[in-house]
Structures are given as structure tokens and as C-alpha cells.
N, C-alpha and C. Protein backbone atom coordinates (compact mmCIF):
# COMPACT_ATOMS: atom_id res chain seq x y z
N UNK A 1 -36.45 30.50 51.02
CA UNK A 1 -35.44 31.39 50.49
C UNK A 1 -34.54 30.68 49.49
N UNK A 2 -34.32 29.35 49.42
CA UNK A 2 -33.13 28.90 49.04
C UNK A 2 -34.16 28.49 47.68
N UNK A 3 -35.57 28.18 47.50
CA UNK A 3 -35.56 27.65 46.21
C UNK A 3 -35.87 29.27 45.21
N UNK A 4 -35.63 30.55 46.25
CA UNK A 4 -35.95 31.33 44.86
C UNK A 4 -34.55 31.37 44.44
N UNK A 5 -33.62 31.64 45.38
CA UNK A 5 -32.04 32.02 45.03
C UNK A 5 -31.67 30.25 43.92
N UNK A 6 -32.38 29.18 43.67
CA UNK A 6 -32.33 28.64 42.75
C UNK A 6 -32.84 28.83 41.13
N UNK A 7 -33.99 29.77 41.56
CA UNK A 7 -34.73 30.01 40.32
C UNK A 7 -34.37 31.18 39.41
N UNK A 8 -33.52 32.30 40.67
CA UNK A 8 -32.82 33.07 39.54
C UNK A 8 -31.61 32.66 38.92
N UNK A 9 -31.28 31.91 39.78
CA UNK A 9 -30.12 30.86 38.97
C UNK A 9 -30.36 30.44 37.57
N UNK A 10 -31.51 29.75 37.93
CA UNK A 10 -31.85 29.26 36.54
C UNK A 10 -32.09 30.22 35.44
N UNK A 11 -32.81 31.49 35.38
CA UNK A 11 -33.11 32.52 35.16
C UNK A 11 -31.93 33.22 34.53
N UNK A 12 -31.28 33.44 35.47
CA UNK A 12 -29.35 33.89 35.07
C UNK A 12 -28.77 33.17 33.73
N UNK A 13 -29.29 31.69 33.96
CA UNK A 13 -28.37 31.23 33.13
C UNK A 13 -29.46 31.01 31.62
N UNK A 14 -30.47 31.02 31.94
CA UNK A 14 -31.53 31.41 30.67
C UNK A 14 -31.28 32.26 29.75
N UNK A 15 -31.08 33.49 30.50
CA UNK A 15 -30.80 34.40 29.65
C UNK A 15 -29.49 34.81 29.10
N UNK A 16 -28.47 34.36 29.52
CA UNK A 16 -27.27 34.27 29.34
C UNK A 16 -27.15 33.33 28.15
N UNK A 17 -27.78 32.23 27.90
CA UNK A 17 -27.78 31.45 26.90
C UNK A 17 -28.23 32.23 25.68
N UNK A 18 -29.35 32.57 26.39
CA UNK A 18 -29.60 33.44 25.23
C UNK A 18 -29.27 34.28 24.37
N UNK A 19 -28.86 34.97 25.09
CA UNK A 19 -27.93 36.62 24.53
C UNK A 19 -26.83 35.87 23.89
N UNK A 20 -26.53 34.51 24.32
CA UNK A 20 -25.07 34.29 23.40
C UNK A 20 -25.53 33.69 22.04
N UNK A 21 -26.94 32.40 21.95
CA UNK A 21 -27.64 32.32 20.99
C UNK A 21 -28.01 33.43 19.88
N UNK A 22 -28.28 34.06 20.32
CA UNK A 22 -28.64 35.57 19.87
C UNK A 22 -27.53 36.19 19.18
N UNK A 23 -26.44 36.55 19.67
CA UNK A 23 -25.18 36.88 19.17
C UNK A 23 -24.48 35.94 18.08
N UNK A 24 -24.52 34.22 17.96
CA UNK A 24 -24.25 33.47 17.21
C UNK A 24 -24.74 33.74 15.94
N UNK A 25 -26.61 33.72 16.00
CA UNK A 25 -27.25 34.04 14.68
C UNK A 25 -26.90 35.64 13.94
N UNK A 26 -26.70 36.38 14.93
CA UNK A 26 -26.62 37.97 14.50
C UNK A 26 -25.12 37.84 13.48
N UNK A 27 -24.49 36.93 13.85
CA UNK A 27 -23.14 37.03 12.85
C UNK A 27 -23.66 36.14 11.13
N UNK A 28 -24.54 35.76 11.31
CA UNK A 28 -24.71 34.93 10.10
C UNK A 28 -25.63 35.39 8.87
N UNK A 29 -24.60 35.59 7.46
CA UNK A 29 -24.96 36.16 6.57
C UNK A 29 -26.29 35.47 5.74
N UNK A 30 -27.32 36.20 5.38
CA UNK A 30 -28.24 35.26 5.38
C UNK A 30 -27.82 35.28 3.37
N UNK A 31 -27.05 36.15 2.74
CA UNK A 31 -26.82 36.28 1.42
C UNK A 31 -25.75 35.07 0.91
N UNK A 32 -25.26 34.49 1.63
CA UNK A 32 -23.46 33.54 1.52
C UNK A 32 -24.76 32.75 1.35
N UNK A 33 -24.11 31.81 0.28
CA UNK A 33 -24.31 30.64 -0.19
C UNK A 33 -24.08 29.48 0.63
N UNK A 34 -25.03 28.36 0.76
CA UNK A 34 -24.96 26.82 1.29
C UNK A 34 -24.09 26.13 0.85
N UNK A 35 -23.31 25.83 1.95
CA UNK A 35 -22.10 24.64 1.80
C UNK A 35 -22.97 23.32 1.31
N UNK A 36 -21.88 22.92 0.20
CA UNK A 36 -22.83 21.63 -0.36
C UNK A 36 -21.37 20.85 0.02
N UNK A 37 -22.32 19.34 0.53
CA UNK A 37 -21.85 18.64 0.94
C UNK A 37 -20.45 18.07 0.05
N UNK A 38 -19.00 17.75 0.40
CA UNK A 38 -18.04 17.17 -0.73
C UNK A 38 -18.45 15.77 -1.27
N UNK A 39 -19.24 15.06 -0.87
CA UNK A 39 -19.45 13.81 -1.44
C UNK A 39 -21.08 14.25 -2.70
N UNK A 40 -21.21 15.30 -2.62
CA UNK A 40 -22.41 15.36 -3.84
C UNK A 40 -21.75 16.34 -4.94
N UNK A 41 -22.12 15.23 -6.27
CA UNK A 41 -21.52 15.50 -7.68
C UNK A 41 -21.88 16.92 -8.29
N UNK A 42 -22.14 17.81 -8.17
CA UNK A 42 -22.89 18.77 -9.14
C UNK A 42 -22.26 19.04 -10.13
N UNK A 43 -23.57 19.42 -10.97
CA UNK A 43 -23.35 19.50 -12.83
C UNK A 43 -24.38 20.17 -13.53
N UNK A 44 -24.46 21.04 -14.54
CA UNK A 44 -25.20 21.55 -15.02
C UNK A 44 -25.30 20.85 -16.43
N UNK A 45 -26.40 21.00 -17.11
CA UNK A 45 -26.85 20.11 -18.46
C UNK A 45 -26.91 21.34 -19.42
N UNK A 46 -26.44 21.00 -21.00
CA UNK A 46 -27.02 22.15 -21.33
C UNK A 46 -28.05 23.02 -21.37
N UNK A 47 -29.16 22.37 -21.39
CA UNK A 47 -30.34 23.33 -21.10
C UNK A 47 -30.46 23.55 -19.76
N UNK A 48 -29.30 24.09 -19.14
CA UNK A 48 -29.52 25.04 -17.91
C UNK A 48 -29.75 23.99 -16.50
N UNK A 49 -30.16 22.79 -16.57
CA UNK A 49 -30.91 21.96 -15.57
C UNK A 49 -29.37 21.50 -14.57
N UNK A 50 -29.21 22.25 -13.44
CA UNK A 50 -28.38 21.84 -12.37
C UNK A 50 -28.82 20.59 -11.41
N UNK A 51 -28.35 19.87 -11.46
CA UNK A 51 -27.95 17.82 -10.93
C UNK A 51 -27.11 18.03 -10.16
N UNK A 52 -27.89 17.58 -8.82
CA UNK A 52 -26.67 17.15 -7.91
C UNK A 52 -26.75 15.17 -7.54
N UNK A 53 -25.84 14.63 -7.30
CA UNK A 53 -25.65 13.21 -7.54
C UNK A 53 -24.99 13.05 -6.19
N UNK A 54 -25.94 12.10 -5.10
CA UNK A 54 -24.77 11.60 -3.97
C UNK A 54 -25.43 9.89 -3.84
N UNK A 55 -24.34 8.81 -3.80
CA UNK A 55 -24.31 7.95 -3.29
C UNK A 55 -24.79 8.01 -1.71
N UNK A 56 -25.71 6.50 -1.77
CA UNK A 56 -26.23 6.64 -0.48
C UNK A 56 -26.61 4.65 -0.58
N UNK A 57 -25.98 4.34 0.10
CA UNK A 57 -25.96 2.93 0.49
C UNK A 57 -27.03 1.87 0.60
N UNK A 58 -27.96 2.70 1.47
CA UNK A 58 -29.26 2.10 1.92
C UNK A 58 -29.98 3.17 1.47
N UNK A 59 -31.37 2.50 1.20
CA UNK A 59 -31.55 1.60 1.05
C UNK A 59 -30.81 1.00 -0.17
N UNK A 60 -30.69 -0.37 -0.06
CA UNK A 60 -30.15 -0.54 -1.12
C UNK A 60 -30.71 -0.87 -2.27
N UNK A 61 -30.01 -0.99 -3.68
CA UNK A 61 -31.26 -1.15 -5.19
C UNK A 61 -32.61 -0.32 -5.30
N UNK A 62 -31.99 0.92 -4.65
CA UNK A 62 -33.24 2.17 -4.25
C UNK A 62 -32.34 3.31 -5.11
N UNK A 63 -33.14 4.20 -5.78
CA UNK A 63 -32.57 5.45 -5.83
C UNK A 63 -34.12 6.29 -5.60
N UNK A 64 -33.62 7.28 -5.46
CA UNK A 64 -34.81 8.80 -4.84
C UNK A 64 -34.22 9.51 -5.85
N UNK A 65 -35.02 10.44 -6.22
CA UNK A 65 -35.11 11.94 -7.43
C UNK A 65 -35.98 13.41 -6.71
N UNK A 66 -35.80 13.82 -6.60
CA UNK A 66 -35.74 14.72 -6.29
C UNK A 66 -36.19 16.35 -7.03
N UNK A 67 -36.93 16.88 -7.31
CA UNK A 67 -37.04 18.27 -8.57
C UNK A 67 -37.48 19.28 -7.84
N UNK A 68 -36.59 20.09 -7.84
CA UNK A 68 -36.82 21.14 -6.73
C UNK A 68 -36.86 22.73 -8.40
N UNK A 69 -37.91 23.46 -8.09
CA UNK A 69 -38.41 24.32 -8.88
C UNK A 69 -38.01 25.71 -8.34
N UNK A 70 -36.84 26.69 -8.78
CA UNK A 70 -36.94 27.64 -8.53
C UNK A 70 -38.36 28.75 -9.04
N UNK A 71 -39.45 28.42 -8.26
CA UNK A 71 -40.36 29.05 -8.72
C UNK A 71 -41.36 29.82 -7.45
N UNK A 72 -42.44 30.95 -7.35
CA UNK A 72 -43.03 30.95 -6.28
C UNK A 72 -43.49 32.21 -6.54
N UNK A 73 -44.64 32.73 -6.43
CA UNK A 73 -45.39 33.89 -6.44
C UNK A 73 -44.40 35.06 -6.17
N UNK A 74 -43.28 35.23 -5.52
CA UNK A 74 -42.43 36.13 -4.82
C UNK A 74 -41.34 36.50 -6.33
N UNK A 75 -41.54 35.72 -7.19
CA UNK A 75 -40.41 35.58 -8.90
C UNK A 75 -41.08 35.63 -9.45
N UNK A 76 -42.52 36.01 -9.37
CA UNK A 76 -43.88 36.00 -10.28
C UNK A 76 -43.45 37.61 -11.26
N UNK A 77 -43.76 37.93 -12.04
CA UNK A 77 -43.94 39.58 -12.77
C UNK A 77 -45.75 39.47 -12.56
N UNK A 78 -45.90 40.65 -13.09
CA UNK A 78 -46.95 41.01 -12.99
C UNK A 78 -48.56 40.18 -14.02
N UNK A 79 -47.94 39.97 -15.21
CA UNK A 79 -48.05 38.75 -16.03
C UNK A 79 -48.23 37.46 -15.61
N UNK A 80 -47.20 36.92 -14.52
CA UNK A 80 -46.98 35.80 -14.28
C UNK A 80 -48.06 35.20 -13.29
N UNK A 81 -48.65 35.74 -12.29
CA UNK A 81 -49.40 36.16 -11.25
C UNK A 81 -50.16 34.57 -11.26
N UNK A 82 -49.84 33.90 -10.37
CA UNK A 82 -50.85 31.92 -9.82
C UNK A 82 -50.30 30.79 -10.59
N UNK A 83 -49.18 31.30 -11.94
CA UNK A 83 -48.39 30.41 -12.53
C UNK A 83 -48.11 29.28 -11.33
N UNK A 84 -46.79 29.64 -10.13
CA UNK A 84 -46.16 28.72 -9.43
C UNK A 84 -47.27 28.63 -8.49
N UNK A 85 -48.49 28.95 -8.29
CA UNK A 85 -49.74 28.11 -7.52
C UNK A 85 -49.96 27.06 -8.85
N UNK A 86 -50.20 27.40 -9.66
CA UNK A 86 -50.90 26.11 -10.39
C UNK A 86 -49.69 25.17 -10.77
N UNK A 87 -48.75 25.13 -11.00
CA UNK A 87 -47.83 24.47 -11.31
C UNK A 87 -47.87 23.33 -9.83
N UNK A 88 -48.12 23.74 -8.68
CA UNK A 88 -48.25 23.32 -7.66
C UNK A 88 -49.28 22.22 -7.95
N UNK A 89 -50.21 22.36 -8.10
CA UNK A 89 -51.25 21.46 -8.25
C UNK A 89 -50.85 20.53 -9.03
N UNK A 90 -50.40 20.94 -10.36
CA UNK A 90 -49.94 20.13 -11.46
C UNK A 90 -49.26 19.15 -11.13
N UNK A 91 -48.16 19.79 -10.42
CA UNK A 91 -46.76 18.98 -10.14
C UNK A 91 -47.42 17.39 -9.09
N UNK A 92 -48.34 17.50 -8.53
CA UNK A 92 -48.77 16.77 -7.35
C UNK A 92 -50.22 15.81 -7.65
N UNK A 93 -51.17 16.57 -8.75
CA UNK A 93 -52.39 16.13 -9.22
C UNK A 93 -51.89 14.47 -9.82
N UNK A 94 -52.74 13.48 -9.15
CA UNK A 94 -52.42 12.40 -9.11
C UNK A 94 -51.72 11.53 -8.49
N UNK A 95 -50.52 12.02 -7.85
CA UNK A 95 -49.31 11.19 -7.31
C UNK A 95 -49.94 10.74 -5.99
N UNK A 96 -49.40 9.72 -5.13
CA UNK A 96 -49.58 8.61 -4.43
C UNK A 96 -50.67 9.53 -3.44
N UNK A 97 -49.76 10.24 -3.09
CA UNK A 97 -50.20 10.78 -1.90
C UNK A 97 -51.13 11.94 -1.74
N UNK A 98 -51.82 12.38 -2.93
CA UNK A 98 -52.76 13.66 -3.68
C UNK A 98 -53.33 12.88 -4.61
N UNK A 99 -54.66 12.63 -4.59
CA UNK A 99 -55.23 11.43 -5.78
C UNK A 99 -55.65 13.00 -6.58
N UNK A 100 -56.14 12.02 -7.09
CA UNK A 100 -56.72 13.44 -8.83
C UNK A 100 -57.61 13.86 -8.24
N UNK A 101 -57.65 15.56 -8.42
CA UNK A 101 -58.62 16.49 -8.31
C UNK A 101 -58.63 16.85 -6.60
């Protein structure tokens, strides 16, 4: 008797987590914009190209780059249709970790 009156316990408090999990995400606008961190620089170039810049310690005499493509079959027109598939390939054909072809 005593290990079921444990298991709805557990059970109780399962779902209780839940429903409050549940309630946390249900408040969150999925349209509001991402908090960007205060220690990263952002800047736009004239030709449109937005840079963000953060110091980062280690490694050290290292920097990373980063090119993130607002692009993807879903911003395609009707015209546009395997552009951001092939750009995919492009972007990757050769590099370390994708040899050619």
C-alpha cells in the first residue's frame, strides 16, 4: 500500500510541474525580439551587412567568424525555388569538414 500512495505522489507532483511548465511557455511571445547580450557591439555596414562584435578571452590569439544567412526555402518566391538549398552546398563544398563534391 505504501509504495503506491508513493507513486501517486510522484505522479501529483509530475504533473503539477507540468501544468506550471506549460503555463511559463504559454506566456511567451514567440514575435518579441532576442535579447542580445550588453557586451556584443552591433553595427550595420553600408551595404546592409549587420556585425555583431564580442570579446572573448580564450582562446586566446583566436578569433571565430561567424555568417549567418537570412535565407531558406520558406523566403523563397516562386522564382526563387532550391536557391537557399544550393547556396547550402556552396557555402560548405570544400571546407574542412565537407571535402569537395
Amino acid at each position: 500500500m505504501k509504495k503506491k500512495s508513493i507513486s501517486l505522489c510522484y505522479c501529483f507532483l509530475f504533473l503539477t510541474a507540468l501544468f506550471f511548465q506549460s503555463s511559463v511557455y504559454s506566456q511567451t511571445n514567440l514575435n518579441d525580439k532576442l535579447p542580445v547580450d550588453p557586451n556584443v557591439k552591433v553595427g550595420k555596414l553600408p551595404n546592409g551587412l549587420t556585425y555583431y562584435i564580442r570579446k572573448n578571452a580564450k582562446p586566446e590569439k583566436k578569433v571565430q567568424l561567424r555568417l549567418v544567412v537570412n535565407a531558406g526555402s520558406v523566403l523563397e518566391d516562386a522564382d526563387q525555388q532550391g536557391l537557399a538549398h544550393m547556396m547550402e552546398h556552396m557555402n560548405f563544398n570544400g571546407s574542412t569538414h565537407f571535402p569537395k563534391k
